[in-house]
PDB file of N, CA and C in Angstrom:
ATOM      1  N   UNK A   1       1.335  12.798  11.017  1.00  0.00           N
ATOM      2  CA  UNK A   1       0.600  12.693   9.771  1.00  0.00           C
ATOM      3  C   UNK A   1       0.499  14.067   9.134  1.00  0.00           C
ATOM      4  N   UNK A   2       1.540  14.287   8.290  1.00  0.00           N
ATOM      5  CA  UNK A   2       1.186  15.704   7.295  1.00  0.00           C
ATOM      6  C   UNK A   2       0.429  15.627   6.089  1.00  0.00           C
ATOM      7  N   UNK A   3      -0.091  14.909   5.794  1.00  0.00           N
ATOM      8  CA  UNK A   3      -0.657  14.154   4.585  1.00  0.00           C
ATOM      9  C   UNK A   3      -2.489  14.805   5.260  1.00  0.00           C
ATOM     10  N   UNK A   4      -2.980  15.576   4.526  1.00  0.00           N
ATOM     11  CA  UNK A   4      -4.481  15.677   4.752  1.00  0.00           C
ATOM     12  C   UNK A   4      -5.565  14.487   4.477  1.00  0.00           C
ATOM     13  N   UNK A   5      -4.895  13.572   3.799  1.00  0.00           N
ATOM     14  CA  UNK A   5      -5.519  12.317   3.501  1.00  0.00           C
ATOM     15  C   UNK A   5      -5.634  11.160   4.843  1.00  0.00           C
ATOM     16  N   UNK A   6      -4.423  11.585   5.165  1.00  0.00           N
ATOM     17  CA  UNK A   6      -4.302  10.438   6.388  1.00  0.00           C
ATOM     18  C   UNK A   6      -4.849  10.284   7.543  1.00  0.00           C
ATOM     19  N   UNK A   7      -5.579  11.254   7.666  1.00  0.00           N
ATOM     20  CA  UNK A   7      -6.832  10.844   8.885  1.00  0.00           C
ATOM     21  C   UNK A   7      -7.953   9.479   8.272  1.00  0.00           C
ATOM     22  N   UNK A   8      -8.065   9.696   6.631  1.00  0.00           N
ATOM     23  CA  UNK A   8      -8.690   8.884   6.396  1.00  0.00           C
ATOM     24  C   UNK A   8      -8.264   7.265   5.685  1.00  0.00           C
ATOM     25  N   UNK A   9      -6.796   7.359   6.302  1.00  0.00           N
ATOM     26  CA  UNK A   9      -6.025   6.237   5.982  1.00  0.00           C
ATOM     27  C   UNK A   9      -6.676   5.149   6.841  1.00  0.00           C
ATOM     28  N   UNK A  10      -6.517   3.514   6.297  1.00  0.00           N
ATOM     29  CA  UNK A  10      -6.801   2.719   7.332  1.00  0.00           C
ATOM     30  C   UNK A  10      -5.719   1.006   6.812  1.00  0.00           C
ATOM     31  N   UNK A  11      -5.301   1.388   7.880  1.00  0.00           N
ATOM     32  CA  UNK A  11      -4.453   0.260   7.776  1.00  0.00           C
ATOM     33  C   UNK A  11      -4.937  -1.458   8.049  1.00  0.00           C
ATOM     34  N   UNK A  12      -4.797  -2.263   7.299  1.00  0.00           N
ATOM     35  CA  UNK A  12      -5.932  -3.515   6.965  1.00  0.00           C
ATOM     36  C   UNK A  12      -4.444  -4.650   6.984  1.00  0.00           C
ATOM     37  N   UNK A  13      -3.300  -4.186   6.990  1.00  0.00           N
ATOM     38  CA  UNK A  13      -2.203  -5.478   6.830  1.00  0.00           C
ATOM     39  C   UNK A  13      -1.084  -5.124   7.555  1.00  0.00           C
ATOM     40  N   UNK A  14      -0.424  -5.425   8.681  1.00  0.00           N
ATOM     41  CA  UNK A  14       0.710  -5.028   8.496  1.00  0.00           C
ATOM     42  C   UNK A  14       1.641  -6.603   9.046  1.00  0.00           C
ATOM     43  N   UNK A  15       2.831  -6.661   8.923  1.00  0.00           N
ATOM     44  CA  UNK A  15       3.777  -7.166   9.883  1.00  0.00           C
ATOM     45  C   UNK A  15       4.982  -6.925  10.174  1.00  0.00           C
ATOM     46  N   UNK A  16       6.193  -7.455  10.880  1.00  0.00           N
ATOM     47  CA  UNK A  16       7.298  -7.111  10.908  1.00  0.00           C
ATOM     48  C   UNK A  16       7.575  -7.388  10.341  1.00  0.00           C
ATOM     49  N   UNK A  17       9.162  -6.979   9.794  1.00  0.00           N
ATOM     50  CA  UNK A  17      10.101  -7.350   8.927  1.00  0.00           C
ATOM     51  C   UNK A  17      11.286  -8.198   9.656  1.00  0.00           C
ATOM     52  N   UNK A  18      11.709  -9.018   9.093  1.00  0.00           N
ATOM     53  CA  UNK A  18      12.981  -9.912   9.609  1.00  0.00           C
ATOM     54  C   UNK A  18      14.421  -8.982  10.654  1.00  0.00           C
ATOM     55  N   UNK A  19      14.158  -7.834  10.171  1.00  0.00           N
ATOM     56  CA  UNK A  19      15.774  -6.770  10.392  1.00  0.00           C
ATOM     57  C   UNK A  19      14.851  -5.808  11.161  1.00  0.00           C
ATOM     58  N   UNK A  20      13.747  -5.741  11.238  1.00  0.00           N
ATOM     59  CA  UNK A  20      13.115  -5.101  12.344  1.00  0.00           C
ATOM     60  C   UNK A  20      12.448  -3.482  10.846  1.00  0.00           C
ATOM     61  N   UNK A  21      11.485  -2.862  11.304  1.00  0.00           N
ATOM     62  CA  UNK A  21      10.490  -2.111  10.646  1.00  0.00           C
ATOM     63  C   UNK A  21       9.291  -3.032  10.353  1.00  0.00           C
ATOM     64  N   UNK A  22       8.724  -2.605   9.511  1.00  0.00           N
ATOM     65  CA  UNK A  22       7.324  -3.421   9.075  1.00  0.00           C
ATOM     66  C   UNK A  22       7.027  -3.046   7.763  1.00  0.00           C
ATOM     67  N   UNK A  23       6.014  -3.961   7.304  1.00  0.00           N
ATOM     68  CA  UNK A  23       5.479  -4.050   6.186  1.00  0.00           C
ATOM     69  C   UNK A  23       3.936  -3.951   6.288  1.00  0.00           C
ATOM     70  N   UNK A  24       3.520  -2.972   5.685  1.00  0.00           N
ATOM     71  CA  UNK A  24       1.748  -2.947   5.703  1.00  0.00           C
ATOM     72  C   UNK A  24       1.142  -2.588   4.646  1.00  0.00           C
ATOM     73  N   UNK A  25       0.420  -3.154   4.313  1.00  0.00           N
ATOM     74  CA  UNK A  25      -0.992  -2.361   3.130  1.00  0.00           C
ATOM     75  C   UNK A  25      -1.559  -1.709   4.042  1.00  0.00           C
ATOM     76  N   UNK A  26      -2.059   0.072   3.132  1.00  0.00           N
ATOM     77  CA  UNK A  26      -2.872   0.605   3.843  1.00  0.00           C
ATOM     78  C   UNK A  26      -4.111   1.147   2.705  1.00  0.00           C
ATOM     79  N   UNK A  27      -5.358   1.472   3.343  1.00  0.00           N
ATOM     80  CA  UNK A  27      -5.999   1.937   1.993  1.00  0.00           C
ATOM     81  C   UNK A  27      -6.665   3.525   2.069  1.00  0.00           C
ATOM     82  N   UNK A  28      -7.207   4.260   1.346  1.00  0.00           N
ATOM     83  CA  UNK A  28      -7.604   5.398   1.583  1.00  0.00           C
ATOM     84  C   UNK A  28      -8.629   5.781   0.738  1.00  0.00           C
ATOM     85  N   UNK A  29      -9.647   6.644   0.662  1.00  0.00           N
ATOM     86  CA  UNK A  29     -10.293   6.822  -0.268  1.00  0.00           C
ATOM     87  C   UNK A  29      -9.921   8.153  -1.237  1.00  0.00           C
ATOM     88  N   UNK A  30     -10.043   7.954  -2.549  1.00  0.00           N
ATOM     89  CA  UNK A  30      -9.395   9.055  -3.242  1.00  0.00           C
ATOM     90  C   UNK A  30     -10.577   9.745  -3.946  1.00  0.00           C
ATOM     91  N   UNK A  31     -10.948  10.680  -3.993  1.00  0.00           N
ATOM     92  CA  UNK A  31     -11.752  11.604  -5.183  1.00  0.00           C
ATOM     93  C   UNK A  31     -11.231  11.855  -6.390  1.00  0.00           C
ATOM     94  N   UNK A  32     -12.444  11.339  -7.463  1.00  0.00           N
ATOM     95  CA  UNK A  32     -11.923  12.081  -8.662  1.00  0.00           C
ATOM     96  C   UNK A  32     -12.957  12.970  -9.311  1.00  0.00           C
ATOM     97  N   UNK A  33     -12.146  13.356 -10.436  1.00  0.00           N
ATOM     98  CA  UNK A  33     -12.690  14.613 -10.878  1.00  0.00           C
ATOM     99  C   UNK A  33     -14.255  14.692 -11.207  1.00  0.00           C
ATOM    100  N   UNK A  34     -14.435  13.292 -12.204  1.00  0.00           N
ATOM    101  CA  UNK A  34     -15.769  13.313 -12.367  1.00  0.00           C
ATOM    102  C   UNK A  34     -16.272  12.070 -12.225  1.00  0.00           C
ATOM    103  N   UNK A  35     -16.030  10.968 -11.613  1.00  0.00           N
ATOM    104  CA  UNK A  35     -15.976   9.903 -11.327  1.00  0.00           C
ATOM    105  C   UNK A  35     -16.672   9.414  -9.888  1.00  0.00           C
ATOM    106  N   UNK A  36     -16.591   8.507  -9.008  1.00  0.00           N
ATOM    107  CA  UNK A  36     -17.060   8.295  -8.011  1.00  0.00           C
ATOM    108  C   UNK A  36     -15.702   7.953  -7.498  1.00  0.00           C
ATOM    109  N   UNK A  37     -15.548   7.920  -6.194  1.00  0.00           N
ATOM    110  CA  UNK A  37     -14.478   8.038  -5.303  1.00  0.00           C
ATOM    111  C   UNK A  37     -13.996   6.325  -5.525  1.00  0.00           C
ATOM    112  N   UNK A  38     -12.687   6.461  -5.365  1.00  0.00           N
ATOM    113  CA  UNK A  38     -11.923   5.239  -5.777  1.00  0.00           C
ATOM    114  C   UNK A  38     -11.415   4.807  -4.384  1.00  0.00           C
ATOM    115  N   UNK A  39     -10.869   3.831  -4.436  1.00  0.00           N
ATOM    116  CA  UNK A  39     -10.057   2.947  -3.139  1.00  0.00           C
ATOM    117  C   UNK A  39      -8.232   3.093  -3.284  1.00  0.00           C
ATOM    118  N   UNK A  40      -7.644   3.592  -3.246  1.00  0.00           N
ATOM    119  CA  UNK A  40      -6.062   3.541  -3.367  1.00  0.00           C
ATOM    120  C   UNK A  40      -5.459   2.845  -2.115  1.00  0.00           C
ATOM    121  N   UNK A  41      -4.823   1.826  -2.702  1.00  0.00           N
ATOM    122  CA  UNK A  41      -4.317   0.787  -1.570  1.00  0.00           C
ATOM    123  C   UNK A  41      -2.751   1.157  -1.755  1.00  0.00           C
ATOM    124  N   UNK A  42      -1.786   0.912  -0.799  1.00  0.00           N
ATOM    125  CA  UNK A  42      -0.604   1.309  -0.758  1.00  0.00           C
ATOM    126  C   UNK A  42       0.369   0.273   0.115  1.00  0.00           C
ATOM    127  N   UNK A  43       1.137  -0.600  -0.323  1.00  0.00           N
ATOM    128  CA  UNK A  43       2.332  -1.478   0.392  1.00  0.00           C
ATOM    129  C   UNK A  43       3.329  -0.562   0.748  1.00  0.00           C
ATOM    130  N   UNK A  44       3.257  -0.176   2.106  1.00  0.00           N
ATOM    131  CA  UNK A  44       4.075   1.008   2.826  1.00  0.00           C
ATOM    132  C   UNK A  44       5.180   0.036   3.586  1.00  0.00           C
ATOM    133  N   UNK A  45       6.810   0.098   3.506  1.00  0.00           N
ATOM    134  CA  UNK A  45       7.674  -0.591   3.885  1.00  0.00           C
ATOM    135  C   UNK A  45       8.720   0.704   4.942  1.00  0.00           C
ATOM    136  N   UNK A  46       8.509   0.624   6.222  1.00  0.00           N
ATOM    137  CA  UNK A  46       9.472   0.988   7.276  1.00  0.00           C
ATOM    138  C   UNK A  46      10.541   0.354   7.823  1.00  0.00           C
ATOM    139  N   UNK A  47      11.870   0.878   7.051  1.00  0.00           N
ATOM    140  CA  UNK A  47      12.428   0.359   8.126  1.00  0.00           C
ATOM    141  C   UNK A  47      13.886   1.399   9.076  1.00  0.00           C
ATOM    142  N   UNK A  48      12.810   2.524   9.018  1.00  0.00           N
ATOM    143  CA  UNK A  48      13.665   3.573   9.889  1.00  0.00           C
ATOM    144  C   UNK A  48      13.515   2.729  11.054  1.00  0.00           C
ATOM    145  N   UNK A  49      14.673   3.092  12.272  1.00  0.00           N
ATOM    146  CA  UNK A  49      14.278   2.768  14.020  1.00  0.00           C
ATOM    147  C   UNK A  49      12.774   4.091  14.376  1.00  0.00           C
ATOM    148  N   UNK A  50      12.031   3.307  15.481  1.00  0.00           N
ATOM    149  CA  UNK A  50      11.163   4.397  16.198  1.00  0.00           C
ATOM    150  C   UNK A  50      11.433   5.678  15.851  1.00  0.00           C
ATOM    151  N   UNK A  51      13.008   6.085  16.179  1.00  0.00           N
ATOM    152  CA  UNK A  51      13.356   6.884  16.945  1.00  0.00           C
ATOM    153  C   UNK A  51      13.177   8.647  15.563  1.00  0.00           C
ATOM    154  N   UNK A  52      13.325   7.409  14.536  1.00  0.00           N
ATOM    155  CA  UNK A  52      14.114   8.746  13.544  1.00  0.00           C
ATOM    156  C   UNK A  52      12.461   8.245  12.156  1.00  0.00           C
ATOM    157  N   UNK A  53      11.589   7.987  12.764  1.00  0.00           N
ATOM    158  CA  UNK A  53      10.119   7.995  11.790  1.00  0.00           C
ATOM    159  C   UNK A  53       8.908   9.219  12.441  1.00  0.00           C
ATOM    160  N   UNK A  54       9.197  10.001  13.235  1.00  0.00           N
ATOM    161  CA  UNK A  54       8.114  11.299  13.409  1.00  0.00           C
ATOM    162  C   UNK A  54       8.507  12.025  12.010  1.00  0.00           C
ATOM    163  N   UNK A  55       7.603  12.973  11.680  1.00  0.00           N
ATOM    164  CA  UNK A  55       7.641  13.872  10.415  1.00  0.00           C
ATOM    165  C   UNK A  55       7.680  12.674   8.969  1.00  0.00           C
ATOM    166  N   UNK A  56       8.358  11.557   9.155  1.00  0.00           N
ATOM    167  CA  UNK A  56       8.564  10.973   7.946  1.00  0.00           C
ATOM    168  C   UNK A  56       7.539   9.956   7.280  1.00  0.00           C
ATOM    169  N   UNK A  57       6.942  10.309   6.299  1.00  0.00           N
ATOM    170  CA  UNK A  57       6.259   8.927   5.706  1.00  0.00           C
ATOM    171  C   UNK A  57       7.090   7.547   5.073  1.00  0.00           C
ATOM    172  N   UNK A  58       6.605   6.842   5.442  1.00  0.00           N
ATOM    173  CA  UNK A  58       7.182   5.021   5.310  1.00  0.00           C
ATOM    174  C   UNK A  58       6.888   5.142   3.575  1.00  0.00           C
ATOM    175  N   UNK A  59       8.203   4.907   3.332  1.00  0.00           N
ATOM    176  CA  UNK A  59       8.382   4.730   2.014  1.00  0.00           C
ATOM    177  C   UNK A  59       6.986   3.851   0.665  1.00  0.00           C
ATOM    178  N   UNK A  60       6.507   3.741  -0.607  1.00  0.00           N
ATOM    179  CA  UNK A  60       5.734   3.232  -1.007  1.00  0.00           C
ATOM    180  C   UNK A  60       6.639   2.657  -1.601  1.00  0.00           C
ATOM    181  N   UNK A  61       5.963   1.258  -1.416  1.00  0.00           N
ATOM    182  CA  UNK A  61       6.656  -0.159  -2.453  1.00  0.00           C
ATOM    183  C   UNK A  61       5.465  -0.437  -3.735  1.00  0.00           C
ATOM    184  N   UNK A  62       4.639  -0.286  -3.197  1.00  0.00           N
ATOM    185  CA  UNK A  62       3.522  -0.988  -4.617  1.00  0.00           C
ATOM    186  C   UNK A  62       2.133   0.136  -4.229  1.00  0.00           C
ATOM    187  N   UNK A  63       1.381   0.461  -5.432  1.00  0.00           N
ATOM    188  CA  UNK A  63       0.096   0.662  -5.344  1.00  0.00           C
ATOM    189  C   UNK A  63      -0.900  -0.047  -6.163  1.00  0.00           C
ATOM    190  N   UNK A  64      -2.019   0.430  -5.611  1.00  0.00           N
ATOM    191  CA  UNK A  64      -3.355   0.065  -6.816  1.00  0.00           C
ATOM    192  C   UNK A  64      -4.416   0.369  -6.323  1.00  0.00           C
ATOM    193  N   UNK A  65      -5.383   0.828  -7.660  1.00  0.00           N
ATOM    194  CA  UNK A  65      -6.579   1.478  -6.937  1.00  0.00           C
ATOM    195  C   UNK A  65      -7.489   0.802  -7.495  1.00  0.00           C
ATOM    196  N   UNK A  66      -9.174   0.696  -6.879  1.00  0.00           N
ATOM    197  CA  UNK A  66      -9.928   0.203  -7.450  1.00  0.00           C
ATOM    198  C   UNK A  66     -11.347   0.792  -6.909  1.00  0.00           C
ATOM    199  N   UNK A  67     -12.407  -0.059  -6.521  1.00  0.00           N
ATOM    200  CA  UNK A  67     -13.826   0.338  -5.973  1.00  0.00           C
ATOM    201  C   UNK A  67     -13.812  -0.475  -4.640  1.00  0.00           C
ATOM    202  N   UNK A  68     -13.090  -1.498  -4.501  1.00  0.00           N
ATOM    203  CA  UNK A  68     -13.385  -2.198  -3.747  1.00  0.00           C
ATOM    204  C   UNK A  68     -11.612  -2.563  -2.935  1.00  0.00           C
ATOM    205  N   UNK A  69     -12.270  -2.504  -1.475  1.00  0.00           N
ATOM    206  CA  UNK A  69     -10.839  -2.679  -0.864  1.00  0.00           C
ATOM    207  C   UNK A  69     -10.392  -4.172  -0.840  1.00  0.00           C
ATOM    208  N   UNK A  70     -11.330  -4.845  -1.118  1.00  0.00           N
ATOM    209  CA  UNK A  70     -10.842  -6.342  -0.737  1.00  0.00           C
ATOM    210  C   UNK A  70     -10.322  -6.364  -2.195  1.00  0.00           C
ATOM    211  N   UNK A  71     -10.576  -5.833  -3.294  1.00  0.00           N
ATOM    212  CA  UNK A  71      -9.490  -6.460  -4.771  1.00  0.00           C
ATOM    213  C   UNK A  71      -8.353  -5.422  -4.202  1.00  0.00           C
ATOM    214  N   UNK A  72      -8.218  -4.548  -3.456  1.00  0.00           N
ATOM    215  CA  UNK A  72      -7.280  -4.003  -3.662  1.00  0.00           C
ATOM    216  C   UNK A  72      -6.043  -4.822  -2.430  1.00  0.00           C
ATOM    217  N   UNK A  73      -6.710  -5.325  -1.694  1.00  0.00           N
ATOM    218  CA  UNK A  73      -5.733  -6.325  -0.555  1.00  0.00           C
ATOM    219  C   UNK A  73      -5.202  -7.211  -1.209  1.00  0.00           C
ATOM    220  N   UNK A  74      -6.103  -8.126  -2.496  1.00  0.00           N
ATOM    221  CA  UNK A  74      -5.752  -8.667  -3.419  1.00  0.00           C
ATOM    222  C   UNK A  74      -4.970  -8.834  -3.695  1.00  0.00           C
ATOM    223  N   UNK A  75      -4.568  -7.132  -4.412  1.00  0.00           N
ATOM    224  CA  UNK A  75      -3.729  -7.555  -5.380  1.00  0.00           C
ATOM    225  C   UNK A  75      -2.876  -7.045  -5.043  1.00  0.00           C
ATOM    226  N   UNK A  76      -2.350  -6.088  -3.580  1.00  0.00           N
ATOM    227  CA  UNK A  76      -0.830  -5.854  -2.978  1.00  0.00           C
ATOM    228  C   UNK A  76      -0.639  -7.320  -1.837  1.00  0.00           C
ATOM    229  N   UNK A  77      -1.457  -7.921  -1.638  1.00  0.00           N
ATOM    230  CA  UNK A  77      -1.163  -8.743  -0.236  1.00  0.00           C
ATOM    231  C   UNK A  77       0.182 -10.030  -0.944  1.00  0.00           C
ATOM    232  N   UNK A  78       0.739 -10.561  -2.180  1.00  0.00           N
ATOM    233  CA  UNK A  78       1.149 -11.081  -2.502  1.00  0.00           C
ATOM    234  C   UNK A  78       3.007 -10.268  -2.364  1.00  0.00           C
ATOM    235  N   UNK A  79       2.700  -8.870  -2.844  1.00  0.00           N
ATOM    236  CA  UNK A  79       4.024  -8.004  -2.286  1.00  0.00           C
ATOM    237  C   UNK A  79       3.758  -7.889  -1.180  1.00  0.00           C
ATOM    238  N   UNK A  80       3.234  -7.706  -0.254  1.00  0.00           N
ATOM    239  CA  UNK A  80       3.898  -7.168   1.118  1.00  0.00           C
ATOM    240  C   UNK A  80       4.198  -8.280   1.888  1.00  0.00           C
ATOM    241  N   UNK A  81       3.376  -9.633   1.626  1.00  0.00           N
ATOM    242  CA  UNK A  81       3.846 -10.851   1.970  1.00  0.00           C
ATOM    243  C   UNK A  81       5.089 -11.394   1.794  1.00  0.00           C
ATOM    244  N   UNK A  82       5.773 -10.739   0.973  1.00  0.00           N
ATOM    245  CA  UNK A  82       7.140 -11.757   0.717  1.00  0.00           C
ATOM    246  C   UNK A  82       8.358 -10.784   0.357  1.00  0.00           C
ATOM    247  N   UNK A  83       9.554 -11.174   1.275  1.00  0.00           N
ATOM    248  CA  UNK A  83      10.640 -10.222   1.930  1.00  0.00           C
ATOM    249  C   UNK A  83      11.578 -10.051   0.838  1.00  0.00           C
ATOM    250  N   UNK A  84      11.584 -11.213  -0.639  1.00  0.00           N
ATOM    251  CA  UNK A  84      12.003 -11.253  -1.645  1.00  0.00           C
ATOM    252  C   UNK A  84      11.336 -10.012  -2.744  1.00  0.00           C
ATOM    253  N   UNK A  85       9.712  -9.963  -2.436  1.00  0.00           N
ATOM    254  CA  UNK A  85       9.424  -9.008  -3.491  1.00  0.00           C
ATOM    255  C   UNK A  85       9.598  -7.915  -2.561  1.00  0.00           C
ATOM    256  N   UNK A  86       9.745  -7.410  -2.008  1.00  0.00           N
ATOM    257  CA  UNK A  86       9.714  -6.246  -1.020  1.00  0.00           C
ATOM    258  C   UNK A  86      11.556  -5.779  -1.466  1.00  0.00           C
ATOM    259  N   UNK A  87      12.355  -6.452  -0.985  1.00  0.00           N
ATOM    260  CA  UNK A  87      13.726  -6.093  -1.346  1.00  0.00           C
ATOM    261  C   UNK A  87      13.808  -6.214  -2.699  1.00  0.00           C
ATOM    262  N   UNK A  88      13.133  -6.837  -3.529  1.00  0.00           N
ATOM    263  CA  UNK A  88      13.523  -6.568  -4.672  1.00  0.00           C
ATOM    264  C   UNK A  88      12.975  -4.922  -5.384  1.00  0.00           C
ATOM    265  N   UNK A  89      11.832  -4.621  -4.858  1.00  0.00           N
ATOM    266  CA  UNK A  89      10.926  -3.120  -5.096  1.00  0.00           C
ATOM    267  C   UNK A  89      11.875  -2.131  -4.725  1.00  0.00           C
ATOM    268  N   UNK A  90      12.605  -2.331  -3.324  1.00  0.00           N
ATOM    269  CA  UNK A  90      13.542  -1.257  -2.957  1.00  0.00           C
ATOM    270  C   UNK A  90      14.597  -1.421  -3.511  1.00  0.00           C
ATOM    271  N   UNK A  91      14.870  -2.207  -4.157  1.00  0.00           N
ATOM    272  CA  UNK A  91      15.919  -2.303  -4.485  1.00  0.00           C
ATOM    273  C   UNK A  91      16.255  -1.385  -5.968  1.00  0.00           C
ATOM    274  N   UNK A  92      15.104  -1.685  -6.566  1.00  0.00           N
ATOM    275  CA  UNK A  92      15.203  -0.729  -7.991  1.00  0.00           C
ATOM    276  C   UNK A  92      14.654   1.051  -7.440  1.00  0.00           C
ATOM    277  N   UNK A  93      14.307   0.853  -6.613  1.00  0.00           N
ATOM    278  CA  UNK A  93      14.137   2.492  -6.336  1.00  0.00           C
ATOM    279  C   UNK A  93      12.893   2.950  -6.922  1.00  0.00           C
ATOM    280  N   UNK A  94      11.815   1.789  -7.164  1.00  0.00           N
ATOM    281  CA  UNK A  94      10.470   2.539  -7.940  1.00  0.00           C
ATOM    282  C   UNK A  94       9.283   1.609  -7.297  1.00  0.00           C
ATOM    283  N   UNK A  95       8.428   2.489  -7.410  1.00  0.00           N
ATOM    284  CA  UNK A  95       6.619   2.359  -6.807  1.00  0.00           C
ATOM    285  C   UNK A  95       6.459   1.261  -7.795  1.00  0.00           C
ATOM    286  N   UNK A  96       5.515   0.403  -7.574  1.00  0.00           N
ATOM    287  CA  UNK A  96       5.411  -0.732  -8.418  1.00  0.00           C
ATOM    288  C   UNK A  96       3.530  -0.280  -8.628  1.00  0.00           C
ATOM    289  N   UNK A  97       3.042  -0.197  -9.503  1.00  0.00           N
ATOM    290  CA  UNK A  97       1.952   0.057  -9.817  1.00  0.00           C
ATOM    291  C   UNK A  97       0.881  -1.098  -9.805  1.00  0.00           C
ATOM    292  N   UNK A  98       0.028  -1.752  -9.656  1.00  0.00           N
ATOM    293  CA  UNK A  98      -0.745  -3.325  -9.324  1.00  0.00           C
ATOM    294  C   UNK A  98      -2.073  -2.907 -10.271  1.00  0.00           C
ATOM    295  N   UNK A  99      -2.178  -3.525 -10.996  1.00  0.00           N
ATOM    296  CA  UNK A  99      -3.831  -3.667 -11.585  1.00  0.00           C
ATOM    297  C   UNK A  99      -4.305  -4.751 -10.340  1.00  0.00           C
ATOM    298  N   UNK A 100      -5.678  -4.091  -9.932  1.00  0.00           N
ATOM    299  CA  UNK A 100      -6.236  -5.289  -9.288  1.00  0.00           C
ATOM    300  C   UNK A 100      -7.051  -6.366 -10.308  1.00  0.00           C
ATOM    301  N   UNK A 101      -7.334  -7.586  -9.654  1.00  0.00           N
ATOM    302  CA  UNK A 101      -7.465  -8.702 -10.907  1.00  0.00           C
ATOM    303  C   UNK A 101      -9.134  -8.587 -11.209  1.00  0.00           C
ATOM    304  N   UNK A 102      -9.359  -8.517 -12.481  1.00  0.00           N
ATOM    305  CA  UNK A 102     -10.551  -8.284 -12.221  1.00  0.00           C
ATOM    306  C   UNK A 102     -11.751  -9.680 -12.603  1.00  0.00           C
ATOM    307  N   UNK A 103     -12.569  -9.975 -11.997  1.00  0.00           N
ATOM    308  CA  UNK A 103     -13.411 -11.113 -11.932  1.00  0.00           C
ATOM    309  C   UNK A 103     -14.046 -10.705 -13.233  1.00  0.00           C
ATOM    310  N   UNK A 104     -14.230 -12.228 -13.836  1.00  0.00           N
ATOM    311  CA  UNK A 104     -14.769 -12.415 -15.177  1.00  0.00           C
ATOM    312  C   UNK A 104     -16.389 -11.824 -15.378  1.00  0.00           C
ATOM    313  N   UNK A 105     -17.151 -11.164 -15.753  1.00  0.00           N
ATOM    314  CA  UNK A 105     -18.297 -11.106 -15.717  1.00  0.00           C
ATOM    315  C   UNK A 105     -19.568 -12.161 -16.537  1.00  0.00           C
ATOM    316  N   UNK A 106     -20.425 -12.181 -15.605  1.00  0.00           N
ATOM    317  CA  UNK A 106     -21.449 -13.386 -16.124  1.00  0.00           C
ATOM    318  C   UNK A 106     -22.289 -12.945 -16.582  1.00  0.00           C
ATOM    319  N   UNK A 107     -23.039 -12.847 -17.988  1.00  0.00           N
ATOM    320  CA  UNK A 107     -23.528 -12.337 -18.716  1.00  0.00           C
ATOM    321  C   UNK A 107     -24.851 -13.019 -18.326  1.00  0.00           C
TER     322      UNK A 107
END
């Protein structure tokens, strides 16, 4: 873990992948400038062997941040669930950004 953040990483999803690596949401807490600390959730996709993942971070397929970790499981658990949106994310070569969904408010 070279990442100073990642002690305070916590991983809430993961599974294997069909061809072997895994697929996980992980979440972390982020500081901002003048704000109150946010939730950044991250669909992290491995599929180096064991052998050749020390020093390396597992690639990002999707993010999204919010206040709350359960909208943020939300709204990556639909990508990391399915091997179609996952190959399709790597496939274009870009982070997929997620608004989490936000509940209607009751006045």
């Amino acid at each position: 873990m070279n990442n100073p953040s990642d002690a305070a990483t916590t991983r809430l999803y993961e599974r294997r992948l069909p061809s072997g690596g895994y697929v996980a949401i992980q979440v972390s807490p982020v500081r901002t400038l003048f704000g109150p600390v946010k939730i950044r959730g991250e669909v992290v996709v491995e599929r180096r062997p064991e052998s050749r993942r020390a020093g390396h971070r597992a690639p990002i397929a999707a993010c999204a941040e919010d206040m709350g970790t359960k909208e943020i499981v939300d709204a990556l658990y639909p990508i990391a669930n399915s091997d179609s949106a996952i190959a399709e994310v790597l496939a274009r070569k870009v982070m997929v950004p997620i608004a989490p969904r936000r509940r209607p408010s009751v006045s």
